[in-house]
C-alpha atoms as a PDB file:
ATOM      1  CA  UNK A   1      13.518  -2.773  -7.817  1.00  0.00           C
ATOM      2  CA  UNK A   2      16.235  -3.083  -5.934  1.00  0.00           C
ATOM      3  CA  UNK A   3      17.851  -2.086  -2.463  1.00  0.00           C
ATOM      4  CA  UNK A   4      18.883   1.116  -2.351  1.00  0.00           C
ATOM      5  CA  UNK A   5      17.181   2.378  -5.606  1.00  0.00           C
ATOM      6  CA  UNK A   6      14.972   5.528  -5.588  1.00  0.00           C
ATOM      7  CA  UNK A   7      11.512   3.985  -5.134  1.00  0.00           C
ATOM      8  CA  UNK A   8       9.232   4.041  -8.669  1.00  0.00           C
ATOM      9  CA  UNK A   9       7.182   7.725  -8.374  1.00  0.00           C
ATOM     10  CA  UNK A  10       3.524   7.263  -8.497  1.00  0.00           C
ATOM     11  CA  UNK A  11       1.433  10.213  -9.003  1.00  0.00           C
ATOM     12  CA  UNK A  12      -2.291  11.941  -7.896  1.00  0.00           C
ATOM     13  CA  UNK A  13      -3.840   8.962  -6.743  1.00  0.00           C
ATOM     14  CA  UNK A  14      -7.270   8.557  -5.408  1.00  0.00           C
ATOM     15  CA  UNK A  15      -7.055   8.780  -1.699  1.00  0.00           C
ATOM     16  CA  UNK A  16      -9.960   7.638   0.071  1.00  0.00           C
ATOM     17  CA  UNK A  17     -10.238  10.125   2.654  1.00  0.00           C
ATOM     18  CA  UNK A  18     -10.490  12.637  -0.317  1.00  0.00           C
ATOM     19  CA  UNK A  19      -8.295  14.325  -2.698  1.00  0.00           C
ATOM     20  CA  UNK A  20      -4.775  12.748  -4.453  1.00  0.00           C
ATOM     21  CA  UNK A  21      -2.011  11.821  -2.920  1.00  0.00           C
ATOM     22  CA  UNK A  22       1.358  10.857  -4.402  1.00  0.00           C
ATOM     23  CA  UNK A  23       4.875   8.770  -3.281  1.00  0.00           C
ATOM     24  CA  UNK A  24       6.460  12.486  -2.760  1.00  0.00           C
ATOM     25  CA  UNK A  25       3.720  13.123   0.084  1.00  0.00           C
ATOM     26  CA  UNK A  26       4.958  10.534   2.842  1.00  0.00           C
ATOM     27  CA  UNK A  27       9.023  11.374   2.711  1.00  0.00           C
ATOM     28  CA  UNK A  28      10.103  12.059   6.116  1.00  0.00           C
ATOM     29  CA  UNK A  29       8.580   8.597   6.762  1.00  0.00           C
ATOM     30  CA  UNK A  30       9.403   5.514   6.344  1.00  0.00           C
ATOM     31  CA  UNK A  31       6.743   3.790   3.851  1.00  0.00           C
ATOM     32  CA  UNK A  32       5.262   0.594   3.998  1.00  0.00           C
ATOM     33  CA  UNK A  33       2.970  -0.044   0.946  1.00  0.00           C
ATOM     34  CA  UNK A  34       0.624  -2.969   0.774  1.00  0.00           C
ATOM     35  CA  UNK A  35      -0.614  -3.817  -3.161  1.00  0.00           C
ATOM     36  CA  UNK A  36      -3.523  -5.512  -3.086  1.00  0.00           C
ATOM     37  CA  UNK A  37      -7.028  -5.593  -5.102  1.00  0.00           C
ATOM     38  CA  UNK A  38     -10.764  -6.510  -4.047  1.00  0.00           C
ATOM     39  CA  UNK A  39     -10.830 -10.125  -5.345  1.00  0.00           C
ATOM     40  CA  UNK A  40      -7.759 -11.224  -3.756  1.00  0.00           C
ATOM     41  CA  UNK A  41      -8.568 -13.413  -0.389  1.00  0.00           C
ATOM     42  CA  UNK A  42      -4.859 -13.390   0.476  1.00  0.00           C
ATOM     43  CA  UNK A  43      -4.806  -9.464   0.511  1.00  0.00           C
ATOM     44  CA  UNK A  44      -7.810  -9.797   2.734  1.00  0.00           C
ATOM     45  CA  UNK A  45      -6.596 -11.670   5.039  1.00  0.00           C
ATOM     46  CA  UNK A  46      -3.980  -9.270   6.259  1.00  0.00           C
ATOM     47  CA  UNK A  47      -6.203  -6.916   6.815  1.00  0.00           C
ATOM     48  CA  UNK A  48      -6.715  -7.203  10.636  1.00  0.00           C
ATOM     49  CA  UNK A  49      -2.659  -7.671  10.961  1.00  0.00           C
ATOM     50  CA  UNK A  50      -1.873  -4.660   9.010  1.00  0.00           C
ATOM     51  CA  UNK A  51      -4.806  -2.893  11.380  1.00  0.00           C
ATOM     52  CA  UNK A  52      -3.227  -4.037  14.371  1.00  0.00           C
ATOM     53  CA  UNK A  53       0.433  -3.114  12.966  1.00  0.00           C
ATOM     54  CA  UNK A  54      -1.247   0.647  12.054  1.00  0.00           C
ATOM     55  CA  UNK A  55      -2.454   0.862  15.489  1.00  0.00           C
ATOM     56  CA  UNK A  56       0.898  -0.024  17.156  1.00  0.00           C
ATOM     57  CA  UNK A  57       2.980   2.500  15.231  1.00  0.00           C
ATOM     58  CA  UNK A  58       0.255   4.992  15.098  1.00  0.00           C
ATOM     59  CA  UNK A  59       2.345   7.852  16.431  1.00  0.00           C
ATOM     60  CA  UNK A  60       5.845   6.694  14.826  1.00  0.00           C
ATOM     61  CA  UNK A  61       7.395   8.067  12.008  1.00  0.00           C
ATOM     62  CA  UNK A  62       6.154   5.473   9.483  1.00  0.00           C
ATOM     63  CA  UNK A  63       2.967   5.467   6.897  1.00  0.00           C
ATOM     64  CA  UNK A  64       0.861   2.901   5.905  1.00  0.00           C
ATOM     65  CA  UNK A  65      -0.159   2.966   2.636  1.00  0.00           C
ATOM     66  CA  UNK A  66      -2.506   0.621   0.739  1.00  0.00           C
ATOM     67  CA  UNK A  67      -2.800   0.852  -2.651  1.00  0.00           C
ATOM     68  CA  UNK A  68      -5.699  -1.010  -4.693  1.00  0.00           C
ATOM     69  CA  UNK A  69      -4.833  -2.135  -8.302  1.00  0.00           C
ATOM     70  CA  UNK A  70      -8.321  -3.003  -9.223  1.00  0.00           C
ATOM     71  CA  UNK A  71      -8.772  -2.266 -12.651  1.00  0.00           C
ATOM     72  CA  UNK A  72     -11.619  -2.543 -15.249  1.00  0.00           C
ATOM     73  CA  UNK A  73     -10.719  -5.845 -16.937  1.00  0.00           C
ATOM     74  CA  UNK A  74     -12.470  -7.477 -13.586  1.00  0.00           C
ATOM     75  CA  UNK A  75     -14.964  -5.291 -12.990  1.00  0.00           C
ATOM     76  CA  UNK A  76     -16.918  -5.462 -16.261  1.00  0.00           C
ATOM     77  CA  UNK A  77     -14.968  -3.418 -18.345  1.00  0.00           C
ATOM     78  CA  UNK A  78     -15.822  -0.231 -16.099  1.00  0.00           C
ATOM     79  CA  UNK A  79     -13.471   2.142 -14.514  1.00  0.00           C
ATOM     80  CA  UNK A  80     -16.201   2.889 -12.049  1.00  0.00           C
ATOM     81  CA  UNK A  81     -17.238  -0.350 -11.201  1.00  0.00           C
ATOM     82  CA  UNK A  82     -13.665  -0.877 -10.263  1.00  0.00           C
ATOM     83  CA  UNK A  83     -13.689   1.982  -8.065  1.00  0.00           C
ATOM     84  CA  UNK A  84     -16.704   1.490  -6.486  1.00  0.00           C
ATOM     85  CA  UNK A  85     -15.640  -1.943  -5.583  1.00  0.00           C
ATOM     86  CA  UNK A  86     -12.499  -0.165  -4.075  1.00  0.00           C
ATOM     87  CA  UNK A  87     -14.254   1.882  -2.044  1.00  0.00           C
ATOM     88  CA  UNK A  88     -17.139  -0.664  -0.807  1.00  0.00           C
ATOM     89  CA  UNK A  89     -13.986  -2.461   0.458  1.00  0.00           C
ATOM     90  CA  UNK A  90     -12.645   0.098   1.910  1.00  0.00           C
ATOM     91  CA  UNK A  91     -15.273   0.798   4.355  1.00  0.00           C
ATOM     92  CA  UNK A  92     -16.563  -2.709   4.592  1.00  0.00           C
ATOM     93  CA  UNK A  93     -13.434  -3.433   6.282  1.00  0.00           C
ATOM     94  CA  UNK A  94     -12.861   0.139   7.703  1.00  0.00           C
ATOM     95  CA  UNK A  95      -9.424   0.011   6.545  1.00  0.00           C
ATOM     96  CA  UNK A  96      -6.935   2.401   7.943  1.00  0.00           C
ATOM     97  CA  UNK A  97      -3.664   4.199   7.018  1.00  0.00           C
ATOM     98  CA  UNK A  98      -3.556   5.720   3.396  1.00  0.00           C
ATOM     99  CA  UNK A  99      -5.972   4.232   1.160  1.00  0.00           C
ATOM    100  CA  UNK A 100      -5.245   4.665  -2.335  1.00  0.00           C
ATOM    101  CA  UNK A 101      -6.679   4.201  -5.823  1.00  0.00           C
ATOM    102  CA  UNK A 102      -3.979   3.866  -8.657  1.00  0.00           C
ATOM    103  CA  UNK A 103      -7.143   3.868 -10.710  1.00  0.00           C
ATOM    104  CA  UNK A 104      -6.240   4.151 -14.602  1.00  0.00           C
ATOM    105  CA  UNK A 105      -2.261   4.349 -13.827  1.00  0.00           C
ATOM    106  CA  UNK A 106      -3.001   0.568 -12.457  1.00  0.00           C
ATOM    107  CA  UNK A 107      -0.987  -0.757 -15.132  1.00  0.00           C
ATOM    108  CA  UNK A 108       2.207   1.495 -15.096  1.00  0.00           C
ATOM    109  CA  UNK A 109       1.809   1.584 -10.941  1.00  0.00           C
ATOM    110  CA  UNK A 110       1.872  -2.776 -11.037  1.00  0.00           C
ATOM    111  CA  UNK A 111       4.817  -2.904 -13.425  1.00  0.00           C
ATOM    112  CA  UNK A 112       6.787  -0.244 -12.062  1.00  0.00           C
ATOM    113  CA  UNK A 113       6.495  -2.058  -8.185  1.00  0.00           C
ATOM    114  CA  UNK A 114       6.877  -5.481  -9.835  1.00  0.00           C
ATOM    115  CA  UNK A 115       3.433  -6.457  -8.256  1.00  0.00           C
ATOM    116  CA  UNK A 116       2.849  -9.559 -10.719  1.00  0.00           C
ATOM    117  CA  UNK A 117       1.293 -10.978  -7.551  1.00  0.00           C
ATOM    118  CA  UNK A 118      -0.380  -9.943  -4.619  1.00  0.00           C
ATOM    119  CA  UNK A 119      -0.351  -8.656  -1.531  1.00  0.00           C
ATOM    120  CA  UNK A 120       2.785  -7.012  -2.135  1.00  0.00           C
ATOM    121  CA  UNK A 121       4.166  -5.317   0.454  1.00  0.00           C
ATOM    122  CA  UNK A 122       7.365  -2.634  -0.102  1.00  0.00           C
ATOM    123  CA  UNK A 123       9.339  -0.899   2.495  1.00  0.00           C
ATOM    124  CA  UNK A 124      10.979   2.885   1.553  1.00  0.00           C
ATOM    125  CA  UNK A 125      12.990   4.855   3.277  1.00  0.00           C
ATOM    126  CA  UNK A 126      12.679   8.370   4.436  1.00  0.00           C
ATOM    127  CA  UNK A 127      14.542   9.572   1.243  1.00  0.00           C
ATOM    128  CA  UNK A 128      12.721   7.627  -1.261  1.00  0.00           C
ATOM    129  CA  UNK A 129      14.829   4.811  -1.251  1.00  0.00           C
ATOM    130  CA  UNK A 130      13.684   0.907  -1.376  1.00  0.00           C
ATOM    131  CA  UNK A 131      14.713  -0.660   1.957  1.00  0.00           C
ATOM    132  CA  UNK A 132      13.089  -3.985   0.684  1.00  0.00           C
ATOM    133  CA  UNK A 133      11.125  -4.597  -2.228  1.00  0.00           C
ATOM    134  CA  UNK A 134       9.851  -7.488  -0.637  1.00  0.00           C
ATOM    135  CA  UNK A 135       8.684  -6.858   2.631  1.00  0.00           C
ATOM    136  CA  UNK A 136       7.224  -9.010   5.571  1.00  0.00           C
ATOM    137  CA  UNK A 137       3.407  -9.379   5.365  1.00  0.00           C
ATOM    138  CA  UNK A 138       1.721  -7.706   8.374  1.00  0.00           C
ATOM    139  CA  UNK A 139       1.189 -11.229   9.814  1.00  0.00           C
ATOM    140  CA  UNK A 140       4.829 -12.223   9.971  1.00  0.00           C
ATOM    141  CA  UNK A 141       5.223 -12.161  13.761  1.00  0.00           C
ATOM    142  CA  UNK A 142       8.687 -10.567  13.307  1.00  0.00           C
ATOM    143  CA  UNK A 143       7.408  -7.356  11.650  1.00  0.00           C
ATOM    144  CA  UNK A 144       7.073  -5.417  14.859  1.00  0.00           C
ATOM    145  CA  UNK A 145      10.537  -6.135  16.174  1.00  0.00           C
ATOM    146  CA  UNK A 146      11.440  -5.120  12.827  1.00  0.00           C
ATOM    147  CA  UNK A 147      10.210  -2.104  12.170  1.00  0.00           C
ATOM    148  CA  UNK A 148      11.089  -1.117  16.306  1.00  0.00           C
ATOM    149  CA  UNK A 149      15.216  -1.748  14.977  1.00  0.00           C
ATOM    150  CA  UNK A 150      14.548   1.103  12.435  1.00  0.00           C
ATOM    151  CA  UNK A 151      14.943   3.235  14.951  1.00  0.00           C
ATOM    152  CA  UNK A 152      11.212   4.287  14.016  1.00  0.00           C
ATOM    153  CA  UNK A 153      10.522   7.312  15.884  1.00  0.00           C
END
């Protein structure tokens, strides 16, 4: 992943606030997707900073979107387990933005973003394109300057 290149497609994930949702739904925006999973503590704690960032741009032309790469291998060897465990966060932290599940395309969805470790955050464009496959964490204090010299709307 690279500047410039069309972002990795993901497809029909689980969105939390009900039916599937996929990478083609947010162009028009710019993207900022957070990788994270249930058991990671660093993921957690940019929670409230990625609230607080959601909150500021609220009404800009930018999506959050989280997506969860809890998979079975930690959660007992269960697909639902894993997704229950999703979703228990979820609402334990009444998270905001897009919540998604990548679910069984975990795998594919972590090697595709290069998310070998977590949080991951990605900035795309509003054509698809990877701004910076590496993005600030929600905590950096520069992100909000940033994302206000994007000319977000």
């Amino acid at each position: 992943m690279k500047k410039g290149q069309p972002a990795p497609d993901f497809k029909n994930f689980e969105d939390f606030s009900g039916g599937t949702k996929s990478l083609k739904d947010f162009r028009s925006n710019f993207v900022y997707i957070d990788i994270w999973d249930t058991w990671c503590r660093l993921c957690i704690a940019q929670f409230p900073h990625l609230k607080k960032l959601e909150k500021n741009f609220k009404e800009k032309n930018i999506s959050f979107v989280s997506v969860s790469a809890d998979e079975k291998k930690r959660s007992g060897g269960s697909w639902e387990v894993a997704r229950a465990k999703w979703s228990d966060m979820v609402n334990k932290y009444d998270l905001g933005g897009t919540q998604l599940w990548a679910g069984k395309d975990q795998q594919k969805f972590s090697l595709d973003y290069m998310a070998n470790t977590i949080p991951r955050f990605i900035l795309i464009d509003s054509e698809g394109k990877i701004i910076n496959p590496n993005e600030m964490r929600p905590s950096n204090p520069n992100i909000t300057a940033y994302f206000t010299s994007l000319a977000v709307k």
